[in-house]
Structure formats: structure tokens, C-alpha cells
C-alpha atoms as a PDB file:
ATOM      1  CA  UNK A   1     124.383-124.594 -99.411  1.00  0.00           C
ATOM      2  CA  UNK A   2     124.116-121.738 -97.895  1.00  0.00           C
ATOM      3  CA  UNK A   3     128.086-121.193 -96.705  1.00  0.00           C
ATOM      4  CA  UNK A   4     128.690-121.402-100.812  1.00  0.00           C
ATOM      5  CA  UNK A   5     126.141-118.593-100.884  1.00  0.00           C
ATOM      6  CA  UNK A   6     128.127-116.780 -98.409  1.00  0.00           C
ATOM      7  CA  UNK A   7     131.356-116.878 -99.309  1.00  0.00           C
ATOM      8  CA  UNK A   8     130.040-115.714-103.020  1.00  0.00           C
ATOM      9  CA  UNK A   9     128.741-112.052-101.208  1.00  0.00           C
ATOM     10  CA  UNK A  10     132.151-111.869 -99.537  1.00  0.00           C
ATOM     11  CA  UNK A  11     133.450-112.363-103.194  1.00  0.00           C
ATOM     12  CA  UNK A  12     130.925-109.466-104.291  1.00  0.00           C
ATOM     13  CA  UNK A  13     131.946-107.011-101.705  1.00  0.00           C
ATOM     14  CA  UNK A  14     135.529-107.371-102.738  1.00  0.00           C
ATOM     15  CA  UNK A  15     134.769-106.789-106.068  1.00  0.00           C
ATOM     16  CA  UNK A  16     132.680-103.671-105.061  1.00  0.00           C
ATOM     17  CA  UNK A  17     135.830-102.173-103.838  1.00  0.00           C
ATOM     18  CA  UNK A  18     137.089-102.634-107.174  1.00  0.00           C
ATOM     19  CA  UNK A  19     134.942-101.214-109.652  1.00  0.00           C
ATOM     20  CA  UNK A  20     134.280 -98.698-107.363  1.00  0.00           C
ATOM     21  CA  UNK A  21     137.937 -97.814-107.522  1.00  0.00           C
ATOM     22  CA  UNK A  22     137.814 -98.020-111.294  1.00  0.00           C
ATOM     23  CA  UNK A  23     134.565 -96.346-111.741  1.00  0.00           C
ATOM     24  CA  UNK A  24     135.991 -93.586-110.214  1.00  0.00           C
ATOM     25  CA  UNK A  25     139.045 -93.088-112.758  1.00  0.00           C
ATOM     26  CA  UNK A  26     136.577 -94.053-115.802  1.00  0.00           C
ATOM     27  CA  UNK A  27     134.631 -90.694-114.449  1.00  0.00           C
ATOM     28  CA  UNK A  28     138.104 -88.715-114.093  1.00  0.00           C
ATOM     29  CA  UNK A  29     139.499 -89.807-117.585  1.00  0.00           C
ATOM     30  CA  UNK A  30     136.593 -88.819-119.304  1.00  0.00           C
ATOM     31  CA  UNK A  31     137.382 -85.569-118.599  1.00  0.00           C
ATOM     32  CA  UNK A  32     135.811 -83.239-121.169  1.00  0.00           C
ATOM     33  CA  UNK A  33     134.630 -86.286-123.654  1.00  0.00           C
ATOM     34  CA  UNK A  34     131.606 -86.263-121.617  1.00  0.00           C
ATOM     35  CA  UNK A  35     130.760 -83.068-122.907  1.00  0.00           C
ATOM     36  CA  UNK A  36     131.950 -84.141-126.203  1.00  0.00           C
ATOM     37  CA  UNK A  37     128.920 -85.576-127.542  1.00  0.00           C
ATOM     38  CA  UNK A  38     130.570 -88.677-128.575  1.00  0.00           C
ATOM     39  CA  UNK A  39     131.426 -90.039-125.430  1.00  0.00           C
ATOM     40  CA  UNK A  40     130.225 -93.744-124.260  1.00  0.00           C
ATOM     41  CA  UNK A  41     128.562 -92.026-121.244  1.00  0.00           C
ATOM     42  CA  UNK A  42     126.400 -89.839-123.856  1.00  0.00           C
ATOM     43  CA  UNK A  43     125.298 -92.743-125.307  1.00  0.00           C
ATOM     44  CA  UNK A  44     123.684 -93.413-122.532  1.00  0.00           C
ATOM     45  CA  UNK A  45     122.515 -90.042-121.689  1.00  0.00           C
ATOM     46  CA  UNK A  46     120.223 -88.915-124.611  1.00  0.00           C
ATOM     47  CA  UNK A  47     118.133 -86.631-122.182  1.00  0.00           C
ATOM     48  CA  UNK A  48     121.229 -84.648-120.928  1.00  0.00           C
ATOM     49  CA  UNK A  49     119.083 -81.598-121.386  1.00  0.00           C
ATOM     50  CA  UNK A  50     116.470 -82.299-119.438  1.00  0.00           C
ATOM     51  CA  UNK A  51     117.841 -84.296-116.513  1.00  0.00           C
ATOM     52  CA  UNK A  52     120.432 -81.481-116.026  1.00  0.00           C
ATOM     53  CA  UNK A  53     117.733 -79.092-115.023  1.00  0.00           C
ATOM     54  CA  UNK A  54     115.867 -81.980-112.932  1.00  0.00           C
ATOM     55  CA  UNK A  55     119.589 -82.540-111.162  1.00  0.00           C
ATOM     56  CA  UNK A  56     120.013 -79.490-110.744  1.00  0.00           C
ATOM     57  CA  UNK A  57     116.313 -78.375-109.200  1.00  0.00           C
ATOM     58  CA  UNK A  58     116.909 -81.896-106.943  1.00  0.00           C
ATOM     59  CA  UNK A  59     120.161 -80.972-105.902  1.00  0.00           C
ATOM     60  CA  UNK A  60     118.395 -77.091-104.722  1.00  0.00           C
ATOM     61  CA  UNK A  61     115.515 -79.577-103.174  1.00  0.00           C
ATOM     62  CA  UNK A  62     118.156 -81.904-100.780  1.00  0.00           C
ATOM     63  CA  UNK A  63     120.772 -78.753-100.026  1.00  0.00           C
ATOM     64  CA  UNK A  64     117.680 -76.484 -98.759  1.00  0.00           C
ATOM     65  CA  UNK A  65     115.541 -79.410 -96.494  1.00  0.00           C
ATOM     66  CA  UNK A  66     117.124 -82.909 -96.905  1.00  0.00           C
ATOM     67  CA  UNK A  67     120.563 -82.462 -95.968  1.00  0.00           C
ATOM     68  CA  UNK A  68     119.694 -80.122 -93.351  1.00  0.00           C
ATOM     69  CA  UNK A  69     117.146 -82.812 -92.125  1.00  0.00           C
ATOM     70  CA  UNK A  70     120.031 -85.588 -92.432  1.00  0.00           C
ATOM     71  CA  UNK A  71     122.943 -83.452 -90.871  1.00  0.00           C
ATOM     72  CA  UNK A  72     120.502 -82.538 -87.443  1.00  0.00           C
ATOM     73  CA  UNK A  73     119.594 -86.617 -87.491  1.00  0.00           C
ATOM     74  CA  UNK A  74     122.848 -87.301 -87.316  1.00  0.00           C
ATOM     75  CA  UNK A  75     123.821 -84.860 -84.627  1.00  0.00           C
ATOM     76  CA  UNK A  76     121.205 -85.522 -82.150  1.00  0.00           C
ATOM     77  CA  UNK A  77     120.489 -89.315 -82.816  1.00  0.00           C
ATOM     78  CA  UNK A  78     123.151 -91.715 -81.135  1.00  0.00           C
ATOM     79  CA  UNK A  79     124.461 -94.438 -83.582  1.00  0.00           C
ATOM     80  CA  UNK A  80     123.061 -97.190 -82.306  1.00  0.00           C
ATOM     81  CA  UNK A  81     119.576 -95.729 -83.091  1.00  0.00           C
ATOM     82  CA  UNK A  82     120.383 -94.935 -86.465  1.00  0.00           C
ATOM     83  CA  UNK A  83     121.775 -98.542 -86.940  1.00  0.00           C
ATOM     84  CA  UNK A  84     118.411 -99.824 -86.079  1.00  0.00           C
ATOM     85  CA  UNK A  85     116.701 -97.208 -88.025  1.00  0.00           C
ATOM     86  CA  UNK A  86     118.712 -98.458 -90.604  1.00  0.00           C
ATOM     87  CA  UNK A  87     118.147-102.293 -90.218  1.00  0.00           C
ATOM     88  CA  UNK A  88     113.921-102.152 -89.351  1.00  0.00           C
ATOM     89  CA  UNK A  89     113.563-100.298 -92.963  1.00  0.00           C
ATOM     90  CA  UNK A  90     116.324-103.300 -94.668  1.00  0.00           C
ATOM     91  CA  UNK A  91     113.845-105.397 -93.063  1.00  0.00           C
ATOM     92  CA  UNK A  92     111.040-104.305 -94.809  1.00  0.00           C
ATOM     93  CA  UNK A  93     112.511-104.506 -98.319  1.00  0.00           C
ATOM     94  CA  UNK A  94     113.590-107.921 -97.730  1.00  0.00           C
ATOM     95  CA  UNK A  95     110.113-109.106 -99.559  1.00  0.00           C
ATOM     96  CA  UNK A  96     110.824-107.247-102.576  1.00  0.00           C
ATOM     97  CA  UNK A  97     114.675-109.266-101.908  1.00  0.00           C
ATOM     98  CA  UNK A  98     112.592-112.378-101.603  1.00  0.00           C
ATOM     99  CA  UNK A  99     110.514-112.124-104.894  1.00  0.00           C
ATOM    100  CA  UNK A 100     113.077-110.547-107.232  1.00  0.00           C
ATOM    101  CA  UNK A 101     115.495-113.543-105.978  1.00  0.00           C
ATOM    102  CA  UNK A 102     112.666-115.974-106.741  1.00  0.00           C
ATOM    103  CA  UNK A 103     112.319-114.288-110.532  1.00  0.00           C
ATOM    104  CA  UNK A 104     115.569-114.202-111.350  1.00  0.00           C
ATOM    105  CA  UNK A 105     115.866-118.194-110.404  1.00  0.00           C
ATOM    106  CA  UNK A 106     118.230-117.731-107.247  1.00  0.00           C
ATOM    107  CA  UNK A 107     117.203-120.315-104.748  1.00  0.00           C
ATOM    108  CA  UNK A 108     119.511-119.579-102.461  1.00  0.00           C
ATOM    109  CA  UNK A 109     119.089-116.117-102.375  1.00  0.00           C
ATOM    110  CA  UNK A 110     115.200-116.340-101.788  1.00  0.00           C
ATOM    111  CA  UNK A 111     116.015-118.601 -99.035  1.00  0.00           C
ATOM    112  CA  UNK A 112     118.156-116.055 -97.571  1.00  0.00           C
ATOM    113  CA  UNK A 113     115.652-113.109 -97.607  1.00  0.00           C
ATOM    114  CA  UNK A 114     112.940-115.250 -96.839  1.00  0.00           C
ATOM    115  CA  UNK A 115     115.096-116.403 -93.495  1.00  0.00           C
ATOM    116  CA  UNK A 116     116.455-112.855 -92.706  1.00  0.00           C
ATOM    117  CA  UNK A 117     113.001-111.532 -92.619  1.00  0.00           C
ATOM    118  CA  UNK A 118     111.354-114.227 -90.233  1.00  0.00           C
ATOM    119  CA  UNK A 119     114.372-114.193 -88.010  1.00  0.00           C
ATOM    120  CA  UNK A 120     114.814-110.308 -87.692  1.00  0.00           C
ATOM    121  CA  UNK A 121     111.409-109.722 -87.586  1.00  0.00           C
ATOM    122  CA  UNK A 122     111.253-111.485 -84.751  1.00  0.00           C
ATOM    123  CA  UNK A 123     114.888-112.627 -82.220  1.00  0.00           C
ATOM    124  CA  UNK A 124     115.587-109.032 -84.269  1.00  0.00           C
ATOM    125  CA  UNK A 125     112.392-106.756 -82.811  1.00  0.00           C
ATOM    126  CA  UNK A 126     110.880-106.150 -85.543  1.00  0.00           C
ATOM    127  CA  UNK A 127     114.152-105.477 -87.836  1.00  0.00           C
ATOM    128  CA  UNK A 128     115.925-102.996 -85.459  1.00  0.00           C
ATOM    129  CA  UNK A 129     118.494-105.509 -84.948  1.00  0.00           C
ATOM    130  CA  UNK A 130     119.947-107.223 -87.402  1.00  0.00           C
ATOM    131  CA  UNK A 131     120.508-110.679 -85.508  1.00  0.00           C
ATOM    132  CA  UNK A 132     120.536-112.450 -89.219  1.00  0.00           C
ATOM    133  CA  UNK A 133     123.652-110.776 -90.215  1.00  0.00           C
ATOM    134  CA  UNK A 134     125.215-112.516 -87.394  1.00  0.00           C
ATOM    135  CA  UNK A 135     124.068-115.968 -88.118  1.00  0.00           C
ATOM    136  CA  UNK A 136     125.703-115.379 -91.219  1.00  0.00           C
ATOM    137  CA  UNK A 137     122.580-114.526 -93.732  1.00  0.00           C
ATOM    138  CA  UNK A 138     123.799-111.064 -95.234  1.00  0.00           C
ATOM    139  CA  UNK A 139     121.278-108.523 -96.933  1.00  0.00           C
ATOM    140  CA  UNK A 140     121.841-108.384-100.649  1.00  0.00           C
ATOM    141  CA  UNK A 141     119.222-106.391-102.312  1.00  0.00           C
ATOM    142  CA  UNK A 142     117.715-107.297-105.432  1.00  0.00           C
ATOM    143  CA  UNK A 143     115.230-105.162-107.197  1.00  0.00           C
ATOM    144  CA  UNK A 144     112.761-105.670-109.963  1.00  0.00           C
ATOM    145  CA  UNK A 145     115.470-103.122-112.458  1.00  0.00           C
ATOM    146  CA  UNK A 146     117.739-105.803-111.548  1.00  0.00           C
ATOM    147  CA  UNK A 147     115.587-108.597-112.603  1.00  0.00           C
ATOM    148  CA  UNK A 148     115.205-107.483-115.772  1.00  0.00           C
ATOM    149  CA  UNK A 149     118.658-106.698-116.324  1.00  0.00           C
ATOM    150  CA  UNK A 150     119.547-110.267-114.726  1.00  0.00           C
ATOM    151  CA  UNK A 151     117.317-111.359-117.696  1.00  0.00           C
ATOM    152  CA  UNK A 152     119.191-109.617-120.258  1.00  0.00           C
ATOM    153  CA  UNK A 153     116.593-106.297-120.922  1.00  0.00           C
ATOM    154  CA  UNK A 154     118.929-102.857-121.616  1.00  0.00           C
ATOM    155  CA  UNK A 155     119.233-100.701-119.454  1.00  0.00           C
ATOM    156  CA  UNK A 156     117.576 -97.977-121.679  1.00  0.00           C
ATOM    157  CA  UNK A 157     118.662 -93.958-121.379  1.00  0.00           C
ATOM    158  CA  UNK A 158     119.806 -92.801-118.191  1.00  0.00           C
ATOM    159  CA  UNK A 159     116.917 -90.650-116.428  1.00  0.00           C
ATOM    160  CA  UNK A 160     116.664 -88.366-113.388  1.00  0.00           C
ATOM    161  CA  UNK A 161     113.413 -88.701-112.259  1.00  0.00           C
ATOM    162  CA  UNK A 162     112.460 -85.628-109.490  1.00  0.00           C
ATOM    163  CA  UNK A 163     113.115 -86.221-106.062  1.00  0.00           C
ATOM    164  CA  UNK A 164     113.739 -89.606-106.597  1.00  0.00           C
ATOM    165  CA  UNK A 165     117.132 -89.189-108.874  1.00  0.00           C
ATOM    166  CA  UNK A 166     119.076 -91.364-110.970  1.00  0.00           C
ATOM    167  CA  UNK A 167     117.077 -94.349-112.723  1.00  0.00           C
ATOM    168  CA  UNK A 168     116.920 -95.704-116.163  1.00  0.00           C
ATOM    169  CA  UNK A 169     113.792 -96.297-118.208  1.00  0.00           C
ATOM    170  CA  UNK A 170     114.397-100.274-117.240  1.00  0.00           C
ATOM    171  CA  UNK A 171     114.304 -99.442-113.147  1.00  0.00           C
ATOM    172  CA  UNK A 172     111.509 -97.472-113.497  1.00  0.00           C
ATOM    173  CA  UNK A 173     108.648 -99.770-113.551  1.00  0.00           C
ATOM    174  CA  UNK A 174     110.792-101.722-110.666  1.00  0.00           C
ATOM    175  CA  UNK A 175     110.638 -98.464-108.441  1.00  0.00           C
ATOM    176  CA  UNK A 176     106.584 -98.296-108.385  1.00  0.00           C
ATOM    177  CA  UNK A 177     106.801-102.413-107.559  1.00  0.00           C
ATOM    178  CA  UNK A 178     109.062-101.927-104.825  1.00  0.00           C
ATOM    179  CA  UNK A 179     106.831 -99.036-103.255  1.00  0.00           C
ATOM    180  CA  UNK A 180     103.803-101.432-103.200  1.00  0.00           C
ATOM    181  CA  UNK A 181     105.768-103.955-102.043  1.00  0.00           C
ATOM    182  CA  UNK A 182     107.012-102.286 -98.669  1.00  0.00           C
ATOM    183  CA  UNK A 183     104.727-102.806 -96.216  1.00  0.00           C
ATOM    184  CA  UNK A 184     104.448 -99.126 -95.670  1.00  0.00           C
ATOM    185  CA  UNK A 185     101.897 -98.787 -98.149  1.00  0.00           C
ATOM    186  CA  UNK A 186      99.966-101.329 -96.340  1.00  0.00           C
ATOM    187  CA  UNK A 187      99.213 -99.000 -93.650  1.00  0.00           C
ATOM    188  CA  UNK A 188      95.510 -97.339 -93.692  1.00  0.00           C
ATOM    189  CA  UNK A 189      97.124 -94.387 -91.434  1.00  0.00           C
ATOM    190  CA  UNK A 190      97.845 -91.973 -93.889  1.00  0.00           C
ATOM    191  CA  UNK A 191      99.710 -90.236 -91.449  1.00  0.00           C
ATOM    192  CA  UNK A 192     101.166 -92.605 -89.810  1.00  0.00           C
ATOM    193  CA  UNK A 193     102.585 -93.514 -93.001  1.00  0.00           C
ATOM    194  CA  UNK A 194     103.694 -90.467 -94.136  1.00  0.00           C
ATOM    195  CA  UNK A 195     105.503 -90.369 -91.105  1.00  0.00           C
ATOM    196  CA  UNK A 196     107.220 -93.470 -91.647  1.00  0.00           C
ATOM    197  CA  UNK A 197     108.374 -92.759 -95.194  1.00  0.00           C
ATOM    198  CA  UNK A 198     109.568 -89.188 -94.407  1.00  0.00           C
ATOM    199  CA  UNK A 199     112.015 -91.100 -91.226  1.00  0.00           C
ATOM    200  CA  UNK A 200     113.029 -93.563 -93.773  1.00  0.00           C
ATOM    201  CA  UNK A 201     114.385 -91.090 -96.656  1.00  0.00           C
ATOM    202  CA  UNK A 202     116.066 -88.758 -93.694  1.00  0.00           C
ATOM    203  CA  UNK A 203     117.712 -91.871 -92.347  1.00  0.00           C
ATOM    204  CA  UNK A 204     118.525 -92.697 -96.141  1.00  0.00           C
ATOM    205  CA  UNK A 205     120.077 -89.399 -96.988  1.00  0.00           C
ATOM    206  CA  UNK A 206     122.096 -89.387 -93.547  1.00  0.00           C
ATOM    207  CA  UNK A 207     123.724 -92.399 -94.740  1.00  0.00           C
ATOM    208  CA  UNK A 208     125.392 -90.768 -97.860  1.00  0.00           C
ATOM    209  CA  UNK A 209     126.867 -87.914 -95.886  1.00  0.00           C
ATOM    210  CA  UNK A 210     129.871 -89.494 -96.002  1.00  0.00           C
ATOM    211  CA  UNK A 211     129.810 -90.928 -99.444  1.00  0.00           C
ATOM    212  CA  UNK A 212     128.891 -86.972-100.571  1.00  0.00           C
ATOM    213  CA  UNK A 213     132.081 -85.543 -99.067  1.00  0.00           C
ATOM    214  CA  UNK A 214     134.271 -88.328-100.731  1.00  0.00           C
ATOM    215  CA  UNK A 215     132.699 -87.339-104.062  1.00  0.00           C
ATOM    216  CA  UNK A 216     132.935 -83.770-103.669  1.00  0.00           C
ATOM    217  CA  UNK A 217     136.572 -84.356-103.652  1.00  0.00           C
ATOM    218  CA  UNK A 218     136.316 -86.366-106.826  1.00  0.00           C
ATOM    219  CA  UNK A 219     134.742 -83.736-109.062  1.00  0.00           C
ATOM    220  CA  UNK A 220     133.010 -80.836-109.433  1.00  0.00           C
ATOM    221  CA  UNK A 221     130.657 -81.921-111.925  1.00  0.00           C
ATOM    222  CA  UNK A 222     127.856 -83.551-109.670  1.00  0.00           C
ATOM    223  CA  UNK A 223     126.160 -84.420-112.250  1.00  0.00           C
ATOM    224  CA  UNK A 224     128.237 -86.658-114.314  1.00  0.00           C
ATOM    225  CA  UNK A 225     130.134 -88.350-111.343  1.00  0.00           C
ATOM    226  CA  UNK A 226     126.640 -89.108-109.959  1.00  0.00           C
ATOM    227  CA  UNK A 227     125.396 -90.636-113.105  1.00  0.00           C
ATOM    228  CA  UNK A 228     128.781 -92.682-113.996  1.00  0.00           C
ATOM    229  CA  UNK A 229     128.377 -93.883-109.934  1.00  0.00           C
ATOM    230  CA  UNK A 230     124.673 -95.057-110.516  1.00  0.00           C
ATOM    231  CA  UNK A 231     125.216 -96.843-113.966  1.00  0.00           C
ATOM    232  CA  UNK A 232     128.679 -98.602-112.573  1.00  0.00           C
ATOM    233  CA  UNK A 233     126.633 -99.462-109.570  1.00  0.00           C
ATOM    234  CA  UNK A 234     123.895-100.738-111.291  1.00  0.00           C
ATOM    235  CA  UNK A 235     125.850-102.922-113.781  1.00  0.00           C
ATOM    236  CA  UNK A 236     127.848-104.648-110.591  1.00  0.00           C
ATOM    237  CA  UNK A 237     124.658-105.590-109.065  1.00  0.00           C
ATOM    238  CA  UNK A 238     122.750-107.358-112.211  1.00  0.00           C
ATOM    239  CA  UNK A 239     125.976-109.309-112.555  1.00  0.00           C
ATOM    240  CA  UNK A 240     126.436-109.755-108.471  1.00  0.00           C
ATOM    241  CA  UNK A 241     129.684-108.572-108.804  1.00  0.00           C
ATOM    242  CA  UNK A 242     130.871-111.180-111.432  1.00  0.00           C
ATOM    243  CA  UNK A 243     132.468-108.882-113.924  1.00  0.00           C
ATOM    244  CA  UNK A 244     135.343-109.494-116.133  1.00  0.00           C
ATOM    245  CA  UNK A 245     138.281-107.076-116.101  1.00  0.00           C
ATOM    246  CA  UNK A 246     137.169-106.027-119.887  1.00  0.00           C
ATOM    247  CA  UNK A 247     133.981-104.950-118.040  1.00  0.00           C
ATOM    248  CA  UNK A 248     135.434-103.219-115.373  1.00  0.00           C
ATOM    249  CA  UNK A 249     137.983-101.308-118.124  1.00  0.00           C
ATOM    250  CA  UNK A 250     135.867-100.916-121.288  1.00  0.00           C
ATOM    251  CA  UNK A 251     134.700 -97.714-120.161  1.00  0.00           C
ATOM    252  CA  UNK A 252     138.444 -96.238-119.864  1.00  0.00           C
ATOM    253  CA  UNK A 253     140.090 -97.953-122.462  1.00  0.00           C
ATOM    254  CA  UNK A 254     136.960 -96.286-124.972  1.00  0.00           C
END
């Protein structure tokens, strides 16, 4: 059972490579249609005038403290470190993994999240190292946006909530689960906690450095290439990477 489940995410990240690929020249072709008004992206962006100004007071936000923040991580903190960084705060979602895969009827992948969590919580200290990966149980998160979607809900306009950034109005109820969910908001040290969360979205932001430079080269128009990136990215993991080439091309071809 579980080598069929396997070989499926191997298929996913494949087709990840993909649509990424494609994403990327549906955001290039669009070209000035995006400004257009009648644009498929529009469609899907009825708040353009507000979430521009909430981009763009975000964007000010991460370039004055975040980036900063994520740039000096990476500089002083050996790899390693930030790998298990990385892997104890994986860990933690992998209840919200659990439940989601339980909603959306995925046996297998319940299983999975259930088994990556007791095994890396403990061979793996507490998350920091990621010994289920090696036995072969790979971290595929599911959220409670994703559920719905899986379900067949809309996604509903495109919104760019502050600090927090892309979303649409279907991922944002899934967003306040997921933060009562972690176990981080279990903790009755307010500090402590604090503490915890602030590591977590420096570690976070450190791992799109690279990602950031890639796009920059892609466009100048944050902006849109950021909200073509989240919708594409969304859509592949509803369908767990099983789209059809019409899928992947319907945004070019309209």
C-alpha cells in the first residue's frame, strides 16, 4: 500500500516541475492582458485595487525586517541547523496533514502523516531530523483550503491578506484552523511562543531566498507573477499533481 502511495508523490513532484515551467510562460504571455481588464487572471482578481496596496505595504514590511532577518539566518546559521529548523516545524504541521488527509478520504495519506509524526517525533528528536523521509514516508502537506477545493468548493477572488500574503476567500478559514492546530498555540508561555513563531517565519522566509532571485529574473511585476505562482500552486496541490495538459495550457491558450 504504501509503495503505491509513494511512487504517486514521485509522480507529483515531476509534475511540479512541469506546471511550474508552464506557469511561468502563462505569467510571461499574459503580458499586458493582465492589465487589460479582461484577462482570465482578472477574473480572479476582483480586489486588484486593494490587494495592490496590501502587496505593496507587505512587500515594504519583508524588504525593511524579514529579509534582513532571513539573509543574517542564513549567513550565520550552518545548513544542517537550518535543515532541522526546517524539519521540527514540518513536524508540527503534520497533524493538520493528518486531519485534512482524513477529510478529504485519503487513507493512505493519513497513515503517512500519522506515521511521520510518531516516528520523527521520536528516532527523529523531536522533528529535527527527518528519519521518516528516509524510510520512505515523504511530507505532502494538505491544508484545510485544500480540502475544500479537493471537495469541489471555488476557489473564490484572489486576496492578499497583510503579512500573511496571497490566499483566496476559500483558504482563509483553513489558515485560522491550521494556526490552532500547530501545537504552538498550545503553549501557555506567551513568550515562549512568540519566540517560536517569530524562528519559524524567519526560517520560512530564508527558504524563498532562492526562489525570490529566480523570480526577480522572471518579471518585474511582483505582484502578478506572485499571484499567477500562488493560484498555479494551489490548483496542483487540490488535484495532487493530477492535471491534464488542457489544465496545465488553458491559461495560455485563453
Amino acid at each position: 500500500m504504501y509503495e503505491a502511495y509513494y511512487m504517486s508523490k514521485r509522480g507529483v513532484n515531476m509534475r511540479k516541475i512541469s506546471i511550474i515551467l508552464i506557469g511561468l510562460v502563462a505569467v510571461l504571455s499574459s503580458g499586458c492582458a493582465t492589465y487589460s481588464g479582461n484577462s482570465m487572471v482578472d477574473a480572479n482578481d476582483p480586489w486588484q485595487s486593494v490587494n495592490r496596496p496590501v502587496f505593496a505595504v507587505n512587500d515594504a514590511f519583508d524588504t525593511a525586517l524579514f529579509k534582513p532577518l532571513a539573509k543574517g539566518y542564513n549567513a550565520v546559521t550552518p545548513e544542517p541547523i537550518r535543515n532541522g529548523v526546517t524539519n521540527f516545524f514540518n513536524n508540527l504541521n503534520e497533524i493538520d496533514n493528518a486531519i485534512n488527509n482524513l477529510f478529504q478520504g485519503k487513507p493512505e495519506g493519513f497513515a503517512v502523516s500519522v506515521g511521520r509524526l510518531a516516528i520523527n517525533s521520536t528516532i527523529g528528536i523531536g522533528g529535527i531530523v527527518d528519519v521518516a523521509s528516509h524510510m520512505g514516508l515523504q511530507h505532502s502537506p494538505e491544508d484545510l483550503g485544500q480540502t475544500f477545493g479537493y471537495l469541489g468548493a471555488g476557489s473564490g477572488p484572489y486576496i492578499v491578506l497583510p503579512l500573511l500574503g496571497s490566499s483566496s476567500v476559500r483558504d482563509v478559514p483553513g489558515r485560522v484552523l491550521s494556526m490552532y492546530l500547530n501545537p504552538l498555540a498550545w503553549l501557555d508561555d506567551i513568550s515562549f511562543r512568540n519566540i517560536m513563531v517569530g524562528i519559524n517565519a524567519v526560517d520560512a522566509r530564508s527558504n524563498l531566498l532562492a526562489k525570490e532571485e529566480i523570480a526577480s529574473e522572471i518579471s518585474d511585476d511582483k505582484y502578478t507573477l506572485y499571484k499567477d505562482a500562488f493560484l498555479e500552486q494551489r490548483e496542483f496541490e487540490i488535484s495532487d499533481g493530477n492535471l491534464s495538459d488542457s489544465d496545465l495550457t488553458s491559461d495560455i491558450e485563453e
